[in-house]
N, C-alpha and C. Protein backbone atom coordinates (compact mmCIF):
# COMPACT_ATOMS: atom_id res chain seq x y z
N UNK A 1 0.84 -1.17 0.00
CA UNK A 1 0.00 0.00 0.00
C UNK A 1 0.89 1.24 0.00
N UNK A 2 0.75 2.45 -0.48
CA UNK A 2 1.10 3.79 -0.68
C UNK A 2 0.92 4.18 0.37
N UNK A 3 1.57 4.82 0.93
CA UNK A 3 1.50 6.01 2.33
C UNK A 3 1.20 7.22 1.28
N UNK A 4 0.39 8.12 2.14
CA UNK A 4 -0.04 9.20 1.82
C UNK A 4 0.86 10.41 2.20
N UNK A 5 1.39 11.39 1.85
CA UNK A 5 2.02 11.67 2.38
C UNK A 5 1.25 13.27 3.02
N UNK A 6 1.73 13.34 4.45
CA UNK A 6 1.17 13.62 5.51
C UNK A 6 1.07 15.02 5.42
N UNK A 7 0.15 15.79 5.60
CA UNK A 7 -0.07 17.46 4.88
C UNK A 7 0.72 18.21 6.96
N UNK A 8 1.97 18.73 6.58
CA UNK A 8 2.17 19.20 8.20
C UNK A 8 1.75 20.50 7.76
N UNK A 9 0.92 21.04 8.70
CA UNK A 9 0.31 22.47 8.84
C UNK A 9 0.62 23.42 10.00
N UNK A 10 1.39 24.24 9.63
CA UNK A 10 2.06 25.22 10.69
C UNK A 10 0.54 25.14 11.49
N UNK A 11 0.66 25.55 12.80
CA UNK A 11 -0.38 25.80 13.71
C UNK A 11 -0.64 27.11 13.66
N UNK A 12 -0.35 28.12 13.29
CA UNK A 12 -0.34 29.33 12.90
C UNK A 12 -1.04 30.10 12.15
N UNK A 13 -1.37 28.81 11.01
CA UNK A 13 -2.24 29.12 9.56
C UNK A 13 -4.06 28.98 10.11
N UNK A 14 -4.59 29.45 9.29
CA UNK A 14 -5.86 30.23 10.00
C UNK A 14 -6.30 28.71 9.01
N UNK A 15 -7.80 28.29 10.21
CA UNK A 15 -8.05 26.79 9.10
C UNK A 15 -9.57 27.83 8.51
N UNK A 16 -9.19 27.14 7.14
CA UNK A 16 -10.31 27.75 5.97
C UNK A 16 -11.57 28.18 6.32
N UNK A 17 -12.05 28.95 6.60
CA UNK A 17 -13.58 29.43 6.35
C UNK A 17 -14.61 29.24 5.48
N UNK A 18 -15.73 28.80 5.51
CA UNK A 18 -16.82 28.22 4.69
C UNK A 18 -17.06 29.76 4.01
N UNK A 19 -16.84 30.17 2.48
CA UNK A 19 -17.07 31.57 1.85
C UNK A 19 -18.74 31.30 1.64
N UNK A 20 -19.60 30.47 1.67
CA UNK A 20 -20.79 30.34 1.32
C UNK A 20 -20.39 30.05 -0.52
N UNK A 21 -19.54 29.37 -1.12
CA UNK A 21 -19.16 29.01 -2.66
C UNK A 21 -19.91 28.22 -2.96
N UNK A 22 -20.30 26.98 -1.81
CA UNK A 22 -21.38 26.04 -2.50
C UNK A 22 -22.43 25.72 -1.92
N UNK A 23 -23.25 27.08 -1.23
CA UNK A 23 -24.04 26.95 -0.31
C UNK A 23 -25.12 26.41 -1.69
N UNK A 24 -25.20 27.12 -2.45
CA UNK A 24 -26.39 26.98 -3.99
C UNK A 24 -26.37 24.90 -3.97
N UNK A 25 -25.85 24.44 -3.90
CA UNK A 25 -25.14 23.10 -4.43
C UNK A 25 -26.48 22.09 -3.76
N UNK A 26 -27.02 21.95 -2.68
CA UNK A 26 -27.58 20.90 -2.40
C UNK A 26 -28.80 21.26 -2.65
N UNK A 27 -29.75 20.07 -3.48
CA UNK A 27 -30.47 19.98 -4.05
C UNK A 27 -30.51 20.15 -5.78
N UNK A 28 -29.42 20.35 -6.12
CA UNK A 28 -29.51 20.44 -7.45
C UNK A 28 -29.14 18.82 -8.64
N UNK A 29 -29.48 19.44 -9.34
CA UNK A 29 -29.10 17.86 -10.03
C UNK A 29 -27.93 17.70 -10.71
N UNK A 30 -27.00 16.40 -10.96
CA UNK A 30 -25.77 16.17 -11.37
C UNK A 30 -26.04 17.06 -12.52
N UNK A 31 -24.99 17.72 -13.41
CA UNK A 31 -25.19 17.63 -14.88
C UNK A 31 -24.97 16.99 -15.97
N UNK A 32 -25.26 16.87 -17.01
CA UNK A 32 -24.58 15.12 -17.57
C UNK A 32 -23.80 16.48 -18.86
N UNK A 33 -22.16 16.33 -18.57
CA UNK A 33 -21.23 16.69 -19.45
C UNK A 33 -20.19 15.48 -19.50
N UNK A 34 -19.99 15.82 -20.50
CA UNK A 34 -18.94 14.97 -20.78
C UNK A 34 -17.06 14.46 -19.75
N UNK A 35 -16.96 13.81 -19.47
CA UNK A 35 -15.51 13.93 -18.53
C UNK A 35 -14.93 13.25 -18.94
N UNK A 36 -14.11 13.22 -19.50
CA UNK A 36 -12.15 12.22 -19.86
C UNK A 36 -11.90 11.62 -17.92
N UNK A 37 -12.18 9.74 -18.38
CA UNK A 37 -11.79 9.36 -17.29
C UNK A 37 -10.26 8.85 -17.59
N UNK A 38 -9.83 8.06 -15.89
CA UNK A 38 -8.74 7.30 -16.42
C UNK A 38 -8.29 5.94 -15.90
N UNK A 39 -9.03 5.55 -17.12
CA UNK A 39 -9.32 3.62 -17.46
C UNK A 39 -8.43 3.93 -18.43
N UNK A 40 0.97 12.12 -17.91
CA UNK A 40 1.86 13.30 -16.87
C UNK A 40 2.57 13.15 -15.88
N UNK A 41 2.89 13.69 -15.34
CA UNK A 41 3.44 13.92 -14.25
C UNK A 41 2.77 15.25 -13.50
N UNK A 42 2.91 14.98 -12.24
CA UNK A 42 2.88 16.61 -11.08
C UNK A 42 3.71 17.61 -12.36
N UNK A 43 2.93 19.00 -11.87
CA UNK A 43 3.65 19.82 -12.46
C UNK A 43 4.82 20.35 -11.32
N UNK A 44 5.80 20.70 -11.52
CA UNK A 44 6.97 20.87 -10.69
C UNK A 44 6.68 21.78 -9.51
N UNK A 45 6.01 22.95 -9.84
CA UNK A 45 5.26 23.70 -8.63
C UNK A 45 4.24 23.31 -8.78
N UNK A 46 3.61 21.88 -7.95
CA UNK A 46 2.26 21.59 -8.11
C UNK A 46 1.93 22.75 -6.11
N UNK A 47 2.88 21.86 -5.65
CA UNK A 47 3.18 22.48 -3.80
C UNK A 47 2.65 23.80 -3.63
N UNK A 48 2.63 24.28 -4.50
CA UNK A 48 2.91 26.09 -4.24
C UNK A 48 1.34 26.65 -4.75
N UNK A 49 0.52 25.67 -5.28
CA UNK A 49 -0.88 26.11 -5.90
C UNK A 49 -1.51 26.10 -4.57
N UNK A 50 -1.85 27.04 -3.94
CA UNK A 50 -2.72 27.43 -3.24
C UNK A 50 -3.96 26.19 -3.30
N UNK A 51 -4.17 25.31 -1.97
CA UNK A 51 -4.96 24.35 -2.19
C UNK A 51 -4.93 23.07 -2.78
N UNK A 52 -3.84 22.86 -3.35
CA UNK A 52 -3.04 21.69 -4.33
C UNK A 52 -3.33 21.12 -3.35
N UNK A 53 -2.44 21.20 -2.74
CA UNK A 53 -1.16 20.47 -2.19
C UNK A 53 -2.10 19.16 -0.96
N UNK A 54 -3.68 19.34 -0.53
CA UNK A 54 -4.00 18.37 -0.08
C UNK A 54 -5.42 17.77 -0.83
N UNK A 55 -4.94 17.80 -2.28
CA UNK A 55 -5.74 16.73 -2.62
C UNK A 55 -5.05 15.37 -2.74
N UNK A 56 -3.84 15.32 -2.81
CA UNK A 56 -3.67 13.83 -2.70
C UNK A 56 -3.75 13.16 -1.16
N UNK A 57 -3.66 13.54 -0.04
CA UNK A 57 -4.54 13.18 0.89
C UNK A 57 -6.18 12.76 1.15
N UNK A 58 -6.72 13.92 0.39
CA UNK A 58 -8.33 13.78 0.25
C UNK A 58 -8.32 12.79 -0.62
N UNK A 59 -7.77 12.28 -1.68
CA UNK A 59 -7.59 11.14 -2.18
C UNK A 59 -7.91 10.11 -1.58
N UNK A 60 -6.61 10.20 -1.40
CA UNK A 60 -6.13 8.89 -0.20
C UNK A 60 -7.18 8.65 1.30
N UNK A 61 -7.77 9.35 1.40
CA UNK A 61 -8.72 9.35 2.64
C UNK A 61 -10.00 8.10 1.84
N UNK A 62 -10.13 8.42 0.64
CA UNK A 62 -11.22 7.89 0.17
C UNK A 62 -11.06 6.84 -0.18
N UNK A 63 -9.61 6.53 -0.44
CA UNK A 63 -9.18 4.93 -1.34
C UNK A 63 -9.47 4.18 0.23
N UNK A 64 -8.60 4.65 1.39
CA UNK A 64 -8.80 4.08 2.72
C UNK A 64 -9.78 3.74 3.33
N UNK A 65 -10.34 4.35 2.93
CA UNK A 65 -12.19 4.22 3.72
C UNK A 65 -13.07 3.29 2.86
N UNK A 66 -12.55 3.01 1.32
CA UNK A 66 -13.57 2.63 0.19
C UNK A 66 -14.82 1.26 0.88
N UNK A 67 -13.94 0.52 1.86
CA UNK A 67 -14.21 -0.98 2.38
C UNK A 67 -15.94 -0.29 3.27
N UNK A 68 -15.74 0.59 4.17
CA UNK A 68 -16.21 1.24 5.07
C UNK A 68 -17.95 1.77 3.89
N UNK A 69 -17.17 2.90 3.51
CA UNK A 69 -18.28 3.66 2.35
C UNK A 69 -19.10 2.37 1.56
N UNK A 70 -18.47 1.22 0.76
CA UNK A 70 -19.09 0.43 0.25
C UNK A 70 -20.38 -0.49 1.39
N UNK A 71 -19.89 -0.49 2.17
CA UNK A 71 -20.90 -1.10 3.45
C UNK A 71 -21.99 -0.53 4.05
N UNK A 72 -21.59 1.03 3.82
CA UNK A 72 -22.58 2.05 4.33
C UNK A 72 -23.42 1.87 2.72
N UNK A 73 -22.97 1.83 1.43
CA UNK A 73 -24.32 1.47 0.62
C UNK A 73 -23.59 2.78 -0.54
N UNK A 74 -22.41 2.99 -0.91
CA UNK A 74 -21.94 3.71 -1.42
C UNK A 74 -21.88 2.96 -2.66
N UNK A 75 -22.30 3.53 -3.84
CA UNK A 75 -22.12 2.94 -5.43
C UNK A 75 -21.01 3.30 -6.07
N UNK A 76 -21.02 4.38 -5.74
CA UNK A 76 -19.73 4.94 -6.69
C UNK A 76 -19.04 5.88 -6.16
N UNK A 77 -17.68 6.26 -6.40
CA UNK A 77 -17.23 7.43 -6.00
C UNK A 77 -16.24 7.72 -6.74
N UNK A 78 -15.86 8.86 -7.33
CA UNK A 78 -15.13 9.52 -8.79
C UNK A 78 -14.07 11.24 -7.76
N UNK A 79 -13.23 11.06 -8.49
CA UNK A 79 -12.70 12.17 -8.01
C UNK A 79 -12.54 13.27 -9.40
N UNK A 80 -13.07 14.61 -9.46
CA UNK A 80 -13.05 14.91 -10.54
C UNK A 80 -12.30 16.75 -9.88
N UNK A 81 -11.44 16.50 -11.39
CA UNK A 81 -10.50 18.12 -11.55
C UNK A 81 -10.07 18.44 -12.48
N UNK A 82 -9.77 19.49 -12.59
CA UNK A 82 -9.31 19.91 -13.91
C UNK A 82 -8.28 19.56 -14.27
N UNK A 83 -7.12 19.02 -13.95
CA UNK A 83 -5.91 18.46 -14.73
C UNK A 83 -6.44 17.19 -15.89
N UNK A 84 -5.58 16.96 -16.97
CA UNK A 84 -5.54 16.28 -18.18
C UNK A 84 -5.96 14.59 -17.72
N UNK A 85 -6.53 13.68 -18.43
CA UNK A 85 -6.65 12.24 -18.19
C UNK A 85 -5.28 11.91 -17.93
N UNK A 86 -4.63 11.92 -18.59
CA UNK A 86 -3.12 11.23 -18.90
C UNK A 86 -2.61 11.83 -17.34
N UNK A 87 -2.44 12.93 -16.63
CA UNK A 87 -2.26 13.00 -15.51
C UNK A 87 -2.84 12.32 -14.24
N UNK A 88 -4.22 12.13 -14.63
CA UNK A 88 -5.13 11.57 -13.42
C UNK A 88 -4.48 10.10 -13.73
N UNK A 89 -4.43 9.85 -14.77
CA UNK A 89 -4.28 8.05 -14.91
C UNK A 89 -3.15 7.67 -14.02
N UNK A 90 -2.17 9.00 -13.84
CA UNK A 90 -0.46 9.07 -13.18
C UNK A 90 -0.70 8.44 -11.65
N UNK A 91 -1.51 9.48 -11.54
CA UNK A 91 -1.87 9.53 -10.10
C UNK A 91 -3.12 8.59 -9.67
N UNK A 92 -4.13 8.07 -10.19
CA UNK A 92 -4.62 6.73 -10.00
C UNK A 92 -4.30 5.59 -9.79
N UNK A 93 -2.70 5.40 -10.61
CA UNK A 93 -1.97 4.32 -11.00
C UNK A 93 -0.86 4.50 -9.68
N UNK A 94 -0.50 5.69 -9.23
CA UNK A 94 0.41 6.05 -8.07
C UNK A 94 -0.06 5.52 -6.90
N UNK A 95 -1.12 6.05 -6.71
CA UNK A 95 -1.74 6.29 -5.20
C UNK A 95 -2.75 5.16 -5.57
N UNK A 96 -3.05 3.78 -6.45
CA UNK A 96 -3.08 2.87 -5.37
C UNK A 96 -5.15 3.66 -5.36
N UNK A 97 -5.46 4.21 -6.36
CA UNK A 97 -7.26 4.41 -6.12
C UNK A 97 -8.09 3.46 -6.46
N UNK A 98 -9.06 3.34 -5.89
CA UNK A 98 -9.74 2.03 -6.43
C UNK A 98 -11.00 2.64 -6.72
N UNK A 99 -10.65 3.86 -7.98
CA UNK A 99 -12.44 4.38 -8.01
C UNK A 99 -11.34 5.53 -9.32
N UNK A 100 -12.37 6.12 -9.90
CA UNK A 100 -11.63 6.86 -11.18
C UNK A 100 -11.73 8.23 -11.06
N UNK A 101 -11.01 8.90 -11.54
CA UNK A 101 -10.67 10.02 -11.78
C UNK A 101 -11.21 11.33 -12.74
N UNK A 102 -11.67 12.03 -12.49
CA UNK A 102 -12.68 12.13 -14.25
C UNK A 102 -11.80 13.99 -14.46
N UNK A 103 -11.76 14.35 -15.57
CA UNK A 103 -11.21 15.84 -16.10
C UNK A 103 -12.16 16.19 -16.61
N UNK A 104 -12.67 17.49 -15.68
CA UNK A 104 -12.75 18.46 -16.40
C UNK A 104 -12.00 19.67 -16.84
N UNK A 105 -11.30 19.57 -17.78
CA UNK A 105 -10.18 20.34 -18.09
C UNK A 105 -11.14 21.46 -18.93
N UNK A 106 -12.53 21.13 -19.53
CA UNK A 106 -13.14 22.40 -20.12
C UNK A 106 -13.95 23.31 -19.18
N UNK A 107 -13.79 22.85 -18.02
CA UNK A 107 -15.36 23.36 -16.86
C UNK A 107 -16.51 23.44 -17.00
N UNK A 108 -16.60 21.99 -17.99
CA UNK A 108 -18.15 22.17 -18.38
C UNK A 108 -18.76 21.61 -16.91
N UNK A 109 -18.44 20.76 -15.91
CA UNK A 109 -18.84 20.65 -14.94
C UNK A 109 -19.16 21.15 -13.57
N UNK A 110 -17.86 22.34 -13.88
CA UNK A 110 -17.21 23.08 -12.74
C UNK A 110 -18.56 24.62 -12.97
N UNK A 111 -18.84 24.55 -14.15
CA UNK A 111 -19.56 26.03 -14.69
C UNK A 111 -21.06 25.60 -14.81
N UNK A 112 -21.37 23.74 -15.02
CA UNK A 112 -22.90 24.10 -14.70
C UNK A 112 -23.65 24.05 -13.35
N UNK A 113 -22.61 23.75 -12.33
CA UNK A 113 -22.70 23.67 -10.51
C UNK A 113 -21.93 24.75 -9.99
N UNK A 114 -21.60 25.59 -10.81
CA UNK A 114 -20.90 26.68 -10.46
C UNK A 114 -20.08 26.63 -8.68
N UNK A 115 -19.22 25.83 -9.49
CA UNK A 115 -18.64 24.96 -8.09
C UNK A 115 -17.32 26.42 -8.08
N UNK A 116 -16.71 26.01 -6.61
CA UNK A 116 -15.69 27.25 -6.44
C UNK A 116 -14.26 27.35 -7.14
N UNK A 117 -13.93 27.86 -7.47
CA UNK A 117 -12.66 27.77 -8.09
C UNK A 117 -11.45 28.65 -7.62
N UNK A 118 -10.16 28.47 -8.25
CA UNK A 118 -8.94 29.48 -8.04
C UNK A 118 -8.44 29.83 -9.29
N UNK A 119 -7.66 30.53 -9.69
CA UNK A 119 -6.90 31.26 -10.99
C UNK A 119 -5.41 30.67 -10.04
N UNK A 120 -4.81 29.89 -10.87
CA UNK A 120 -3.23 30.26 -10.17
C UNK A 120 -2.37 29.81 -12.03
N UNK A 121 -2.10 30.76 -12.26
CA UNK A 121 -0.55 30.60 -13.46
C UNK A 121 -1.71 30.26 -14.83
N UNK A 122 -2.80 31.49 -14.77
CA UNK A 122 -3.56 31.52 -15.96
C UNK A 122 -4.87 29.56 -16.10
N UNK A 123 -4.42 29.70 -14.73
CA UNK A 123 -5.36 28.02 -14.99
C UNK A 123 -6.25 27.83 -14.09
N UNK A 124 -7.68 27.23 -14.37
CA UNK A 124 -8.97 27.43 -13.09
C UNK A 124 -8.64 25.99 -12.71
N UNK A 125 -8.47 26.20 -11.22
CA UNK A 125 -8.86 25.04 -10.23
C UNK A 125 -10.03 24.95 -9.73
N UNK A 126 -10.63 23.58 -9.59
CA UNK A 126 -11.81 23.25 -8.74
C UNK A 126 -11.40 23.43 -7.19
N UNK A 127 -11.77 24.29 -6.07
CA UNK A 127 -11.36 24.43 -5.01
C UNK A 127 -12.10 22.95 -4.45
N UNK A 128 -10.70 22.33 -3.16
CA UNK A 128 -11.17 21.34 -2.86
C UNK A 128 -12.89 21.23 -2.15
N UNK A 129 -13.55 20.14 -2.02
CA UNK A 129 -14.91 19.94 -2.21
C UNK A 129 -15.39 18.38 -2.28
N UNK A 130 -16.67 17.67 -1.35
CA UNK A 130 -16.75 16.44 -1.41
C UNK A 130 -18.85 16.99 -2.02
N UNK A 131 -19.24 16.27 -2.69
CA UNK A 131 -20.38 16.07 -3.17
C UNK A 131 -21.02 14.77 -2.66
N UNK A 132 -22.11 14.85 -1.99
CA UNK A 132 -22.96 13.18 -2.12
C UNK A 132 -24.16 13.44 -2.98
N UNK A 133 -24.15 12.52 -3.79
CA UNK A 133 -25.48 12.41 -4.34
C UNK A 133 -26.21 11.63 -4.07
N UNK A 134 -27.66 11.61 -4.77
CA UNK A 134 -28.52 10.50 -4.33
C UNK A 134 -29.17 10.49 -5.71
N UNK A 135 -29.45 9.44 -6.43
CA UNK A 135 -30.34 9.92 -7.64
C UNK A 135 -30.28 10.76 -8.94
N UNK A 136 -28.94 10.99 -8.58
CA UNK A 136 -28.37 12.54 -9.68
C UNK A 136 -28.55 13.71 -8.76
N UNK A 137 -28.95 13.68 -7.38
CA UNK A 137 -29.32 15.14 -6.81
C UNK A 137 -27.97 15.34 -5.81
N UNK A 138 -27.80 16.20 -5.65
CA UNK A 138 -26.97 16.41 -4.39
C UNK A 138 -27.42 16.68 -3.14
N UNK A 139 -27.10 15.61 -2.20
CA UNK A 139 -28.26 15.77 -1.11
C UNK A 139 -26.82 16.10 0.22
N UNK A 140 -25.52 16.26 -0.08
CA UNK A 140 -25.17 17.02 0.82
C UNK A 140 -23.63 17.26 0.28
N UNK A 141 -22.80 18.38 1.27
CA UNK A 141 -22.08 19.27 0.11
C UNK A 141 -20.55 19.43 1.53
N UNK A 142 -19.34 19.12 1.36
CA UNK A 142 -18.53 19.16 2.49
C UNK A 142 -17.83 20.23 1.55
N UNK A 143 -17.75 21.75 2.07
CA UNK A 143 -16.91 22.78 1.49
C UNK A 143 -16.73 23.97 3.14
N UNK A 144 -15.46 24.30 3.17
CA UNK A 144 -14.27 23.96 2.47
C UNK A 144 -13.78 22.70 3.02
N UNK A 145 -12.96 21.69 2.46
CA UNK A 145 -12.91 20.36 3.25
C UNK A 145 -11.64 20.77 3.74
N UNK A 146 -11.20 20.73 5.37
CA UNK A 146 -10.05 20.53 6.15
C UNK A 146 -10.29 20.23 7.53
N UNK A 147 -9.34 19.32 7.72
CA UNK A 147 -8.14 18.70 6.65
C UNK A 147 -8.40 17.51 5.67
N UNK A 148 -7.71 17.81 4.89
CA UNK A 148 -8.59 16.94 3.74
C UNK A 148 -7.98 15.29 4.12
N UNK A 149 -7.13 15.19 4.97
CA UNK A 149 -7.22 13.79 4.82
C UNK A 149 -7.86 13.19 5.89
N UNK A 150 -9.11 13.97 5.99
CA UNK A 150 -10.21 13.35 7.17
C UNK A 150 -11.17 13.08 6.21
N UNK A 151 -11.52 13.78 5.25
CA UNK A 151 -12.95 14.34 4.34
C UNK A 151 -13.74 12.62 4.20
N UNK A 152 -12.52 11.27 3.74
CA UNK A 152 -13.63 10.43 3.66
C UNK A 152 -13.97 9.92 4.90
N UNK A 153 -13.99 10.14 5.95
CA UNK A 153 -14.06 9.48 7.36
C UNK A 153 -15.53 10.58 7.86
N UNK A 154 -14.88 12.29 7.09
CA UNK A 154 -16.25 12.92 7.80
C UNK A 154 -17.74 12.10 6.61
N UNK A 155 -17.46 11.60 5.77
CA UNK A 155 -18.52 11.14 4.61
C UNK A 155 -18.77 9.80 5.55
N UNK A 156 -18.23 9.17 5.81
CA UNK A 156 -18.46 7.94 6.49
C UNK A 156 -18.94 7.82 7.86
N UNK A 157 -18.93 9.29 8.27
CA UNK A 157 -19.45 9.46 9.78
C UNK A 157 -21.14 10.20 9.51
N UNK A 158 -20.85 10.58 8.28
CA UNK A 158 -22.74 11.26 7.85
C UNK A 158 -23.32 9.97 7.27
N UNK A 159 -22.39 9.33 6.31
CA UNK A 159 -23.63 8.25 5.96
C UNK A 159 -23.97 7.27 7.29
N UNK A 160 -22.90 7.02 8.10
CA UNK A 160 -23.57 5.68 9.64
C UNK A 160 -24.78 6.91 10.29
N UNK A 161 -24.58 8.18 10.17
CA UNK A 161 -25.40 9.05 10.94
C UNK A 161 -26.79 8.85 10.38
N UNK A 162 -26.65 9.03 9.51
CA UNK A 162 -28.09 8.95 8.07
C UNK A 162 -28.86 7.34 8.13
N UNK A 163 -27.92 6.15 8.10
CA UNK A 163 -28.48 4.85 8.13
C UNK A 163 -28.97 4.71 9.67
């Protein structure tokens, strides 16, 4: 198994504030656009993107938990961002995921849920973010997620709450 590698956070740094970005989000329905799954490499300053730097934890929270989530009655679970297939496939194939990866590199997904984003070096990021659906709807919304390598444990502590 892959170790994750461990996000150390000065104690100093202020932990994220909910901006109200995806308060709109629950109750709405999936949208059906198109996504490049993966059935690159890091970019060299991936570290330095504001927010990068713990999605491969939030990852990894979810590959760890998958046993857990599948028991609670979980069908599917997709991690989706704007970097290229050929990158996600990197990092699917790295970290050891047992669930796929999907690009939206056009934001056709990111722009019809008008989900939150960042600008860093002329390029839109999906700000990190966990979605549950039910049906195509979104019936609940974890923003901003920190620390992200809790996010699938807080999903696994709402669905035993919910059953």
């Amino acid at each position: 198994m892959v170790a994750c590698v461990d996000v150390n956070v000065a104690l100093s740094l202020p932990v994220p504030k909910n901006d109200g970005a995806c308060a709109h989000l629950t109750g709405l329905e999936i949208p059906c656009v198109p996504l490049s799954a993966t059935s690159g490499g890091r970019p060299d300053d991936w570290n330095s993107i504001p927010g990068a730097r713990g999605c491969t934890p939030q990852a990894c929270s979810f590959r760890n938990e998958m046993a857990e989530l599948r028991r609670l009655g979980v069908k599917n679970v997709f991690g989706v961002s704007t970097q290229d297939a050929s990158y996600q496939a990197e990092a699917k194939e790295r970290l050891h995921l047992p669930y796929q990866l999907l690009s939206d590199g056009r934001l056709e997904f990111a722009k019809a849920l008008k989900l939150p984003t960042l600008e860093w070096k002329n390029k839109t990021l999906i700000k990190r973010l966990a979605l549950a659906t039910q049906n195509g709807t979104i019936v609940k919304v974890w923003y901003p997620v920190f620390p992200p390598d809790t996010n699938a444990r807080d999903v696994v502590d709402w669905l035993a709450m919910k059953n």
